[in-house]
Protein backbone atom coordinates (compact mmCIF):
# COMPACT_ATOMS: atom_id res chain seq x y z
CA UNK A 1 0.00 0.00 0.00
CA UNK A 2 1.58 3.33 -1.47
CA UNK A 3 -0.08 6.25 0.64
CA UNK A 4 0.21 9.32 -1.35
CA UNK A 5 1.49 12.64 0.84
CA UNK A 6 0.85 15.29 -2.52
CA UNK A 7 0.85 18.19 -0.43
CA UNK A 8 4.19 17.64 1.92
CA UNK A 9 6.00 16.44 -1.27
CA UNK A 10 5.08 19.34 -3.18
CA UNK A 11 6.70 20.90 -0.11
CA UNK A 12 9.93 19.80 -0.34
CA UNK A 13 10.46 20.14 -3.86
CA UNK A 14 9.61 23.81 -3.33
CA UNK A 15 12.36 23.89 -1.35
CA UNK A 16 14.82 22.29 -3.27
CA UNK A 17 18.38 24.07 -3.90
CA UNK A 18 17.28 26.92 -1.10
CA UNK A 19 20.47 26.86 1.10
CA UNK A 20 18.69 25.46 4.11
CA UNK A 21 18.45 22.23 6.29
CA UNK A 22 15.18 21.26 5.43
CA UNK A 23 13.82 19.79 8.51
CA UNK A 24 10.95 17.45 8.81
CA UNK A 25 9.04 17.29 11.93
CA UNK A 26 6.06 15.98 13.29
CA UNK A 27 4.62 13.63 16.16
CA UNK A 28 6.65 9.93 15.92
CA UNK A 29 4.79 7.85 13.19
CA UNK A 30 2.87 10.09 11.42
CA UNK A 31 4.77 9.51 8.24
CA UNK A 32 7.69 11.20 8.02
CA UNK A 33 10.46 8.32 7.09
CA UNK A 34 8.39 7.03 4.47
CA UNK A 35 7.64 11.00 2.83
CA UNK A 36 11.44 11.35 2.62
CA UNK A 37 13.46 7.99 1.85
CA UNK A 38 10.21 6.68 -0.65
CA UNK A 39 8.39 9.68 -2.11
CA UNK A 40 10.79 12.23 -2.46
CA UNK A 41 13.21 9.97 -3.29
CA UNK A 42 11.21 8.58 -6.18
CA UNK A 43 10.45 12.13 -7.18
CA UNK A 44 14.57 12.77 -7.48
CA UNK A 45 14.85 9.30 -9.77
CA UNK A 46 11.92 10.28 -11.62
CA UNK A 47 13.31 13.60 -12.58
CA UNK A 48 16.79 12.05 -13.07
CA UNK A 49 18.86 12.26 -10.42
CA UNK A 50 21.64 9.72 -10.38
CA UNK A 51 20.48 6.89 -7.56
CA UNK A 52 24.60 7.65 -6.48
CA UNK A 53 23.76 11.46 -5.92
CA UNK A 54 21.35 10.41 -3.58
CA UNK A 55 23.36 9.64 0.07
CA UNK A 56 20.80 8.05 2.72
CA UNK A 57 21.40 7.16 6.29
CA UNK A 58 18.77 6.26 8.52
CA UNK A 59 20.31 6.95 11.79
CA UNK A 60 18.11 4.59 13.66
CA UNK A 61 19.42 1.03 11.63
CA UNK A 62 22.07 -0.69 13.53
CA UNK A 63 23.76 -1.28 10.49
CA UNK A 64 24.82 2.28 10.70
CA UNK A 65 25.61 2.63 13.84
CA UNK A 66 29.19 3.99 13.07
CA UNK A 67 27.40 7.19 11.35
CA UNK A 68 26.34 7.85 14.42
CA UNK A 69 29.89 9.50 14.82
CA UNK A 70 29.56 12.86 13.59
CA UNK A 71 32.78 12.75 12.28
CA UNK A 72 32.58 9.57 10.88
CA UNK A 73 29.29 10.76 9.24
CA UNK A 74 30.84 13.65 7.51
CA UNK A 75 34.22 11.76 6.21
CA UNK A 76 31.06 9.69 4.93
CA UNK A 77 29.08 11.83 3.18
CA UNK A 78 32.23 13.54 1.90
CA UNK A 79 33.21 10.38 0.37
CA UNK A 80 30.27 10.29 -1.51
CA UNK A 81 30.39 13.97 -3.29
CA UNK A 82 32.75 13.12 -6.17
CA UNK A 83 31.83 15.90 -8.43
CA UNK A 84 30.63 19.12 -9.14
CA UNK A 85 26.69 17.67 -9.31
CA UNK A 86 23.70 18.42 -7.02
CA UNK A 87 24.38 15.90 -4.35
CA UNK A 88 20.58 14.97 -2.02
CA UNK A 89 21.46 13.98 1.56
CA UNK A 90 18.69 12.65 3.66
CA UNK A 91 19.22 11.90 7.18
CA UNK A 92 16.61 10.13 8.69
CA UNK A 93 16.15 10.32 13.07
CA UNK A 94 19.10 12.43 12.79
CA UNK A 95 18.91 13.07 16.19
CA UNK A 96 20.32 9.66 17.32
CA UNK A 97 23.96 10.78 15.70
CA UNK A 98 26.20 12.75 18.39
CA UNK A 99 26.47 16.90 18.13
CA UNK A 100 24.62 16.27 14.85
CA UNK A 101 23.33 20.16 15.10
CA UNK A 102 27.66 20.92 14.63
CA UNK A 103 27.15 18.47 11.42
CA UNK A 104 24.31 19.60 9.61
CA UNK A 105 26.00 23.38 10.07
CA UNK A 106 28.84 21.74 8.26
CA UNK A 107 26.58 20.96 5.49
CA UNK A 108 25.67 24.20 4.95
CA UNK A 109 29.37 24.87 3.46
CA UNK A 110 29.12 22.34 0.54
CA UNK A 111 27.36 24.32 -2.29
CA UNK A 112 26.65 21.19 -4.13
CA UNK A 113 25.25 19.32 -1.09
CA UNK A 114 21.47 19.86 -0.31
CA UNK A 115 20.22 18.44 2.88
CA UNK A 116 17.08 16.96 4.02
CA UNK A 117 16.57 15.56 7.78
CA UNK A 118 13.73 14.22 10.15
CA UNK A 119 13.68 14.06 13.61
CA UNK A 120 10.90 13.43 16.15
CA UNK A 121 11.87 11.97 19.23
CA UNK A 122 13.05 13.21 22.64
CA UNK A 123 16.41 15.13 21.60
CA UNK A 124 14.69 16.28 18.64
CA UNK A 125 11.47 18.39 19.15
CA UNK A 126 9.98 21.83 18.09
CA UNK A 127 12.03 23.54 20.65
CA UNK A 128 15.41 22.50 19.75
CA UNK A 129 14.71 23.09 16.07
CA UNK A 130 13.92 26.85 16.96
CA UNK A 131 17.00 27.08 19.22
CA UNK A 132 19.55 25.40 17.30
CA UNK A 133 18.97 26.34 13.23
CA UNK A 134 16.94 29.85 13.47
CA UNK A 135 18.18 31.22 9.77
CA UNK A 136 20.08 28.06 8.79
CA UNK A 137 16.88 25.70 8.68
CA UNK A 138 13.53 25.51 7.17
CA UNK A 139 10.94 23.60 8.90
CA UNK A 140 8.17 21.30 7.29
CA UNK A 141 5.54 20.28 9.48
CA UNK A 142 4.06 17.14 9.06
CA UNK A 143 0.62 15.63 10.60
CA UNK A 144 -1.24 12.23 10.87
CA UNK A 145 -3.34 11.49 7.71
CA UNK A 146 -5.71 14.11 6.88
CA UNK A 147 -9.26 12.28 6.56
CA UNK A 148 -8.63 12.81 2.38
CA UNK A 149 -5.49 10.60 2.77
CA UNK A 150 -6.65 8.26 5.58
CA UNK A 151 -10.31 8.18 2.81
CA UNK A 152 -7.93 7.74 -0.71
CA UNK A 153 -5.14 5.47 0.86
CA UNK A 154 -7.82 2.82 2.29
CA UNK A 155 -10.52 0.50 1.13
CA UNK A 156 -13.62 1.78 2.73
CA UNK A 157 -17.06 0.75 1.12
CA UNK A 158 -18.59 4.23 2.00
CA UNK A 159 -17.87 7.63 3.29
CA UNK A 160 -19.25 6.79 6.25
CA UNK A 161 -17.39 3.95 7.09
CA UNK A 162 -14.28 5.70 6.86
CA UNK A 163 -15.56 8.73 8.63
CA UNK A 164 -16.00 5.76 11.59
CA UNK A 165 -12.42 4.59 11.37
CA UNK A 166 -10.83 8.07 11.19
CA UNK A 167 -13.10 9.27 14.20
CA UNK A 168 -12.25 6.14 16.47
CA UNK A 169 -8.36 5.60 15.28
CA UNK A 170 -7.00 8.49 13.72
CA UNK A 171 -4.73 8.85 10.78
CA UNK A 172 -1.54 7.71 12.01
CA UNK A 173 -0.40 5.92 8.72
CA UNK A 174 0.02 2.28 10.23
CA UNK A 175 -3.39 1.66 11.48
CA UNK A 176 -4.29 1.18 7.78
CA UNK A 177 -2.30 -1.46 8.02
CA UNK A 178 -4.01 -3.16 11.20
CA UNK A 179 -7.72 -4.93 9.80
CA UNK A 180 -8.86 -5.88 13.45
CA UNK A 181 -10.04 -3.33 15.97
CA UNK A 182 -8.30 -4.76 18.66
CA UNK A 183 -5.10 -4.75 17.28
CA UNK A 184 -5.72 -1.17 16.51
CA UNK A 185 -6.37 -0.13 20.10
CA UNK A 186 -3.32 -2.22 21.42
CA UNK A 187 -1.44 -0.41 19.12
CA UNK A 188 -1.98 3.08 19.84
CA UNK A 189 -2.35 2.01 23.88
CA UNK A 190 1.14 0.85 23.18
CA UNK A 191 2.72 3.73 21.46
CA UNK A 192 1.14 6.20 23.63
CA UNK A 193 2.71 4.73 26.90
CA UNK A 194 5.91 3.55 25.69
CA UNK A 195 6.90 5.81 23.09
CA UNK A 196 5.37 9.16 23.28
CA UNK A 197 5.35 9.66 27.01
CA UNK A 198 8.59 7.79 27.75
CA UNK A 199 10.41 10.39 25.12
CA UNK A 200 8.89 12.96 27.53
CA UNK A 201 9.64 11.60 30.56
CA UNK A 202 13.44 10.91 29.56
CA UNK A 203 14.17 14.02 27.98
CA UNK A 204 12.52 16.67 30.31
CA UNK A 205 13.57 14.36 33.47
CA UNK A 206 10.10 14.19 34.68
CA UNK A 207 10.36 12.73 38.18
CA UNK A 208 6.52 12.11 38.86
CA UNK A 209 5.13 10.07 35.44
CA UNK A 210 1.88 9.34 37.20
CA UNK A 211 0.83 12.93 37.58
CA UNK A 212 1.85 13.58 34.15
CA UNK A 213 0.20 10.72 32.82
CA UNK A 214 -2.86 11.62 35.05
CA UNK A 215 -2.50 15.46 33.09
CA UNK A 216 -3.10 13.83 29.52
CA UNK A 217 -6.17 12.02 30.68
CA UNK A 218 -7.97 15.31 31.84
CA UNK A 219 -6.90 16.83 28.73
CA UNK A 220 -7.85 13.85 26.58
CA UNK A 221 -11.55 14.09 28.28
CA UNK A 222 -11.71 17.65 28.25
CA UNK A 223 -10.61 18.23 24.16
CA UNK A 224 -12.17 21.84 22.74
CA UNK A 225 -13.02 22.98 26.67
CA UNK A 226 -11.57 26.15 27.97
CA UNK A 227 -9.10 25.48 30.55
CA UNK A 228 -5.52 26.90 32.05
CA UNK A 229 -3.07 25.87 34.60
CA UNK A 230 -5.12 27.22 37.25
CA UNK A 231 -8.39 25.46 36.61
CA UNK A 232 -6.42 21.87 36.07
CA UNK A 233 -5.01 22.86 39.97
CA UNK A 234 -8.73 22.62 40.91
CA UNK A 235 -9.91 19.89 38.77
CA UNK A 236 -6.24 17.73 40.05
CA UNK A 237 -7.64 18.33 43.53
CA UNK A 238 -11.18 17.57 43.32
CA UNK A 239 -11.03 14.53 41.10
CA UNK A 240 -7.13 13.35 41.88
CA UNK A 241 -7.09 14.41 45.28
CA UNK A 242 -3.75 15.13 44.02
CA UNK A 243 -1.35 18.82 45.00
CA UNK A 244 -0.19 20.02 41.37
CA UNK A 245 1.06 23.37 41.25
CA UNK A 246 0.28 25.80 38.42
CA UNK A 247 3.66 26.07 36.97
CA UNK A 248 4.35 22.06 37.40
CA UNK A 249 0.81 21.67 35.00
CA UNK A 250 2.04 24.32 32.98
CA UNK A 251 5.48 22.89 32.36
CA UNK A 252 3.88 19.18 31.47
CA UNK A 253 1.32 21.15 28.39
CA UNK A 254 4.48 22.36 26.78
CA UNK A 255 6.07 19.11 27.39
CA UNK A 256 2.86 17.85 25.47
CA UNK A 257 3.01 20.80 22.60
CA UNK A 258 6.79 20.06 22.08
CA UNK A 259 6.01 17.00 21.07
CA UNK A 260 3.67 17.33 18.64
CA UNK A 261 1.04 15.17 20.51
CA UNK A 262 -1.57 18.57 21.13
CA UNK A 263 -1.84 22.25 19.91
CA UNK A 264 -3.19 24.87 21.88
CA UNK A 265 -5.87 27.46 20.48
CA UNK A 266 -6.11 30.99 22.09
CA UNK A 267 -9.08 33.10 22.15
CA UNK A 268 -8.84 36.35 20.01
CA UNK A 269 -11.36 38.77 20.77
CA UNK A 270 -12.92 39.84 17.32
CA UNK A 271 -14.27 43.18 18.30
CA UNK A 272 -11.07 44.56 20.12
CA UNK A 273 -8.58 42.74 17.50
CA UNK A 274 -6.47 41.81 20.35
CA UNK A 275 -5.81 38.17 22.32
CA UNK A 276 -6.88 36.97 25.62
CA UNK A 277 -4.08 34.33 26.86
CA UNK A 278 -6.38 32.59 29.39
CA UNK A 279 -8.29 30.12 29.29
CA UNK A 280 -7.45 28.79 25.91
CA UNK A 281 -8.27 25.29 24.21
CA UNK A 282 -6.57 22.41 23.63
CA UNK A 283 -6.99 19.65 20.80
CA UNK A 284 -5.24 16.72 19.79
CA UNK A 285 -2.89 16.32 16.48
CA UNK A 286 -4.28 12.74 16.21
CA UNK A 287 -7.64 11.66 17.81
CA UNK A 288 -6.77 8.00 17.31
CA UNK A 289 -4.06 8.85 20.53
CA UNK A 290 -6.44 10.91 22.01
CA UNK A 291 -9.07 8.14 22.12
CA UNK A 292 -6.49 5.32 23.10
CA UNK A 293 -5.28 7.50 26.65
CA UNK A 294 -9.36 7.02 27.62
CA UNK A 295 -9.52 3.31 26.75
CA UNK A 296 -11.95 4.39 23.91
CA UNK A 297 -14.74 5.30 26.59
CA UNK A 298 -15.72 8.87 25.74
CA UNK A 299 -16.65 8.67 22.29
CA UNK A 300 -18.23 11.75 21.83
CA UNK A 301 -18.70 12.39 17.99
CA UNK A 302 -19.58 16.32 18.11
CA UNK A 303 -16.11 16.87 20.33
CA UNK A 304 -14.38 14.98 18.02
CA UNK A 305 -15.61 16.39 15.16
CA UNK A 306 -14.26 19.91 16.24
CA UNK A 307 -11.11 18.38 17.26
CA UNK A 308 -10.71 17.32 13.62
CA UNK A 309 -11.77 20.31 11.69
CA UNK A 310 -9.36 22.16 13.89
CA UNK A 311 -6.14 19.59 12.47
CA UNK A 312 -7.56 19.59 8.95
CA UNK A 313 -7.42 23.44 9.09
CA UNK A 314 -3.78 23.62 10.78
CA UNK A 315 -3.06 21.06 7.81
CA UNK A 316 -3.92 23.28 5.23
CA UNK A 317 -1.47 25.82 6.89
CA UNK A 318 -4.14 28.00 8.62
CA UNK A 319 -3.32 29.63 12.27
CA UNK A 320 -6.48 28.83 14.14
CA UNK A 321 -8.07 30.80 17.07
CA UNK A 322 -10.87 30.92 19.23
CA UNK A 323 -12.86 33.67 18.23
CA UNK A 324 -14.85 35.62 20.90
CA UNK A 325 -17.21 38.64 20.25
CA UNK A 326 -20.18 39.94 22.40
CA UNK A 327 -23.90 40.39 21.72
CA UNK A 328 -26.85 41.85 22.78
CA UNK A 329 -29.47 39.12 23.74
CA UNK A 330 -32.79 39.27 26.52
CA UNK A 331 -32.22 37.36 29.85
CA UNK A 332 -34.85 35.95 31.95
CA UNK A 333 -36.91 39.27 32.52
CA UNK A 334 -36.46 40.26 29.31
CA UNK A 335 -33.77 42.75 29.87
CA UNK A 336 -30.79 43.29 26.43
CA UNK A 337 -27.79 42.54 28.35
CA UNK A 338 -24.30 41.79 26.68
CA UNK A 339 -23.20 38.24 26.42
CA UNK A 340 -19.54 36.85 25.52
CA UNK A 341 -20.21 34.45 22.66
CA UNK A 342 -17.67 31.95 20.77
CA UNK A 343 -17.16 31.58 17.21
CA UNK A 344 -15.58 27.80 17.29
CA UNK A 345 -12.59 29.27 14.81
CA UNK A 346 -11.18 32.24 13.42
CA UNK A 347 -8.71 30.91 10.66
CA UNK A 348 -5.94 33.25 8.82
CA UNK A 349 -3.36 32.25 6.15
CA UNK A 350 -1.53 35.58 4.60
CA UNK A 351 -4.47 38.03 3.70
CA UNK A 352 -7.21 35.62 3.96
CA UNK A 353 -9.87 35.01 7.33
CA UNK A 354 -12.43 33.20 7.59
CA UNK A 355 -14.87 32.28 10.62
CA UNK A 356 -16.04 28.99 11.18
CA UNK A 357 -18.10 27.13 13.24
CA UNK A 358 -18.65 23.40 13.94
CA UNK A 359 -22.20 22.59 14.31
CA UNK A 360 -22.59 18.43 14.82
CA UNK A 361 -26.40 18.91 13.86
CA UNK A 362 -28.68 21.74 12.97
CA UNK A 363 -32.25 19.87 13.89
CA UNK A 364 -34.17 22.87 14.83
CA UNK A 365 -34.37 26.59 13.11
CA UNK A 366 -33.69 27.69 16.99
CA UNK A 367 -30.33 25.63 16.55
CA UNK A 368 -29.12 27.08 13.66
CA UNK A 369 -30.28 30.28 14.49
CA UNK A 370 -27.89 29.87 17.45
CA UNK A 371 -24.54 28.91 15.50
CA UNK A 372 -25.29 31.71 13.56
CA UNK A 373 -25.80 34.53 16.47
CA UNK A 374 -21.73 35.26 16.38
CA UNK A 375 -21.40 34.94 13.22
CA UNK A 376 -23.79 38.00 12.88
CA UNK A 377 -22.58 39.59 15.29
CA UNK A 378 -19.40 40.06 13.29
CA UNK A 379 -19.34 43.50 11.52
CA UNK A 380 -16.56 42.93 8.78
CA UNK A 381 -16.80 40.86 5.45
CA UNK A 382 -14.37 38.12 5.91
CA UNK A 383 -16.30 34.68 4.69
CA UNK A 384 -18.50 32.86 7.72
CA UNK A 385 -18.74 29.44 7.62
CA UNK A 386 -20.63 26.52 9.58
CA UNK A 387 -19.63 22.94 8.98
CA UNK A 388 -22.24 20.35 9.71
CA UNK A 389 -22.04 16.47 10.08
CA UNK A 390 -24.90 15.96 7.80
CA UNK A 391 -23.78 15.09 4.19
CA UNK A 392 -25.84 18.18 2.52
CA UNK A 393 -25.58 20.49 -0.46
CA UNK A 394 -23.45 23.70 0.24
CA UNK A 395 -25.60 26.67 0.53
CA UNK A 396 -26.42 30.29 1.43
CA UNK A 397 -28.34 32.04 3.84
CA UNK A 398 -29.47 35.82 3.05
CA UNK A 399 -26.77 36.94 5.52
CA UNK A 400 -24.26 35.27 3.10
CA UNK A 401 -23.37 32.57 5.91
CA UNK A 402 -22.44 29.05 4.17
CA UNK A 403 -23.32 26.24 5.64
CA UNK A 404 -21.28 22.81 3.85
CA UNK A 405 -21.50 19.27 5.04
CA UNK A 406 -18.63 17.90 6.76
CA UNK A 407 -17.67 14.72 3.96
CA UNK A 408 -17.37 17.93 1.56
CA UNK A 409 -15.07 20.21 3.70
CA UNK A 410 -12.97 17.55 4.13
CA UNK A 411 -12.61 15.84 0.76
CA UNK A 412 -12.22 18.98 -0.74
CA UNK A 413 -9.18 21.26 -0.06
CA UNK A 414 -10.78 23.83 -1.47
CA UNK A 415 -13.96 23.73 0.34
CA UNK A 416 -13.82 27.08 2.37
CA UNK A 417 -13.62 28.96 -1.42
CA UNK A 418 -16.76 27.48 -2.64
């Protein structure tokens, strides 16, 4: 089974020849091995390159152990460069070689060298990246399967059966390898506790495990809620019984964001143009893992659905937000009074915005008329969407609000244009 990554190979051929360490990134087994040393390397043969200009190690094979020698993996490399020709070197869990960061600067001074890397585990996370190559490296992200992939890479009968898989499972490439559910739960159980977290534990030093673990369960059950340090302190000591301090929780969540496993959303206030840092949201880059850390007991398809339009937007390279603006609406005695309402997303890429909101169902006019109070409320043009699970026909209300089905957002990158 050949899954096809279009958009992250497109990536790195548009960075081809730029002077940087191209560095691939992303949560452990989301694809990144198999995007370099198989489709990128098929696009270089395809367009001609030499199979001898092309000098792999993967870092993580015993069989090249010795590489892991940074010297030794230079005199290596240099070996290889013979003449004046575009030379590809891709480096694969680069991380695993001593002072590689000394090595891969080194690169940099061959002209006729161009240099590709991944890394992913626990000496080689978003942090380091930013510390060690700001100016000297350019950074690809890359995520689970988006539901297109997961949807064009297996063989699902229907839509709907694949939405099922996705939503349970994820998109972490090898579970389309896995036909049993069981095996699919045991698997990301597995990877979860022994690969994820231990990377954590090892490289941050993290002398209580249980409270951390204890920390991704509350966030795992709590995905798209507004929370901060302060309000896991409570929830610690009212359902754990446990004394967590503020800065300890806080320390863990960017343990968790560096790497890769969730991404945190901050409210922007629409009205005021201006950011609120607390409370803020956090989802998870692959709801499969998300799932697995709650034994696959709070399957809650309207959370998860959020928790997926939010990754399938980051995909598409959008910086997401919550949005907030206030509106005028009648209490009790019938009184106007102004109310703080969300707007589930407020999505930029260069010069473009939308709004959107996730709406599971939209049963009732009093429903929809609901997901679309904020959006009303919202004085500028910028395009408002609402995504619904229900596999309808795009439309448009008077107010110019689109509503689209959720199998069409997602099949269709350009969905939010239509």
């Amino acid at each position: 089974m050949q899954i096809q990554r279009d958009e992250y190979l497109r990536k790195l051929v548009d960075k081809k020849h730029n002077g940087l360490i191209k560095i691939i990134t992303g949560i452990r087994r989301c694809g990144k091995s198999y995007l370099l040393f198989k489709l990128f390397k098929q696009y270089l043969l395809r367009e001609g390159v030499a199979p001898d200009h092309i000098i792999e190690i993967a870092f993580d094979d015993r069989r090249n152990k010795k590489y892991r020698n940074p010297d030794a993996c230079l005199e290596y490399v240099d070996s290889k460069i013979e003449d004046d020709k575009m030379y590809y070197v891709l480096l694969d869990e680069v991380q695993m070689m001593d002072e590689f960061e000394d090595v891969l600067n080194s690169f940099l001074h061959v002209e006729n060298a161009d240099v590709y890397v991944t890394g992913s585990n626990s000496k080689f996370l978003s942090s380091d990246i930013i510390t060690e190559f700001r100016g000297r490296g350019d950074e690809i992200r890359v995520y689970p399967l988006s539901f297109s992939e997961f949807y064009a890479a297996g063989r699902f009968e229907t839509w709907e059966d694949a939405w099922n898989q996705y939503y349970t499972f994820g998109g972490l490439p090898y579970i389309l390898h896995l036909n049993e559910e069981g095996d699919k739960e045991n698997y990301l159980k597995k990877l979860f506790a022994e690969t994820y977290l231990k990377d954590i534990i090892e490289r941050n030093k993290v002398q209580n495990d249980i409270q951390l673990e204890e920390l991704v369960n509350i966030i795992s059950s709590a995905i798209g809620s507004l929370t901060n340090a302060n309000k896991l302190v409570n929830t610690f000591q009212s359902v754990e019984n446990v004394e967590l301090s503020a800065p300890t929780i806080k320390q863990y969540l960017e343990y968790l964001e560096d790497a890769f496993i969730i991404e945190k959303a901050v409210r922007y206030d629409i009205k005021r143009k201006r950011y609120i840092n607390t409370p803020y949201k956090y989802y998870f880059v692959d709801v499969g893992l998300r799932n697995a850390r709650l034994n696959f007991r709070q399957q809650e398809e309207t959370h998860i659905m959020e928790n997926i339009i939010f990754n399938e937007l980051r995909m598409r390279g959008f910086a997401v937000d919550v949005g907030i603006v206030e509106v005028n609406e009648k209490n009790e005695k019938g009184v106007y009074v102004r109310k703080q309402t969300e707007v589930d997303f407020v999505i930029n890429k260069g010069n473009r915005r939308y709004y959107v909101q996730s709406a599971f169902r939209l049963p009732t006019v009093e429903k929809e008329r609901q997901e679309e109070r904020p959006l009303l409320s919202i004085s500028d043009s910028f395009k408002k969407i609402i995504i619904v699970r229900d596999n309808i026909l795009l439309k448009r209300d008077e107010n110019g609000i689109m509503t689209v089905g959720l199998k069409e957002f997602l099949l269709d990158k350009n969905s939010l244009d239509l």
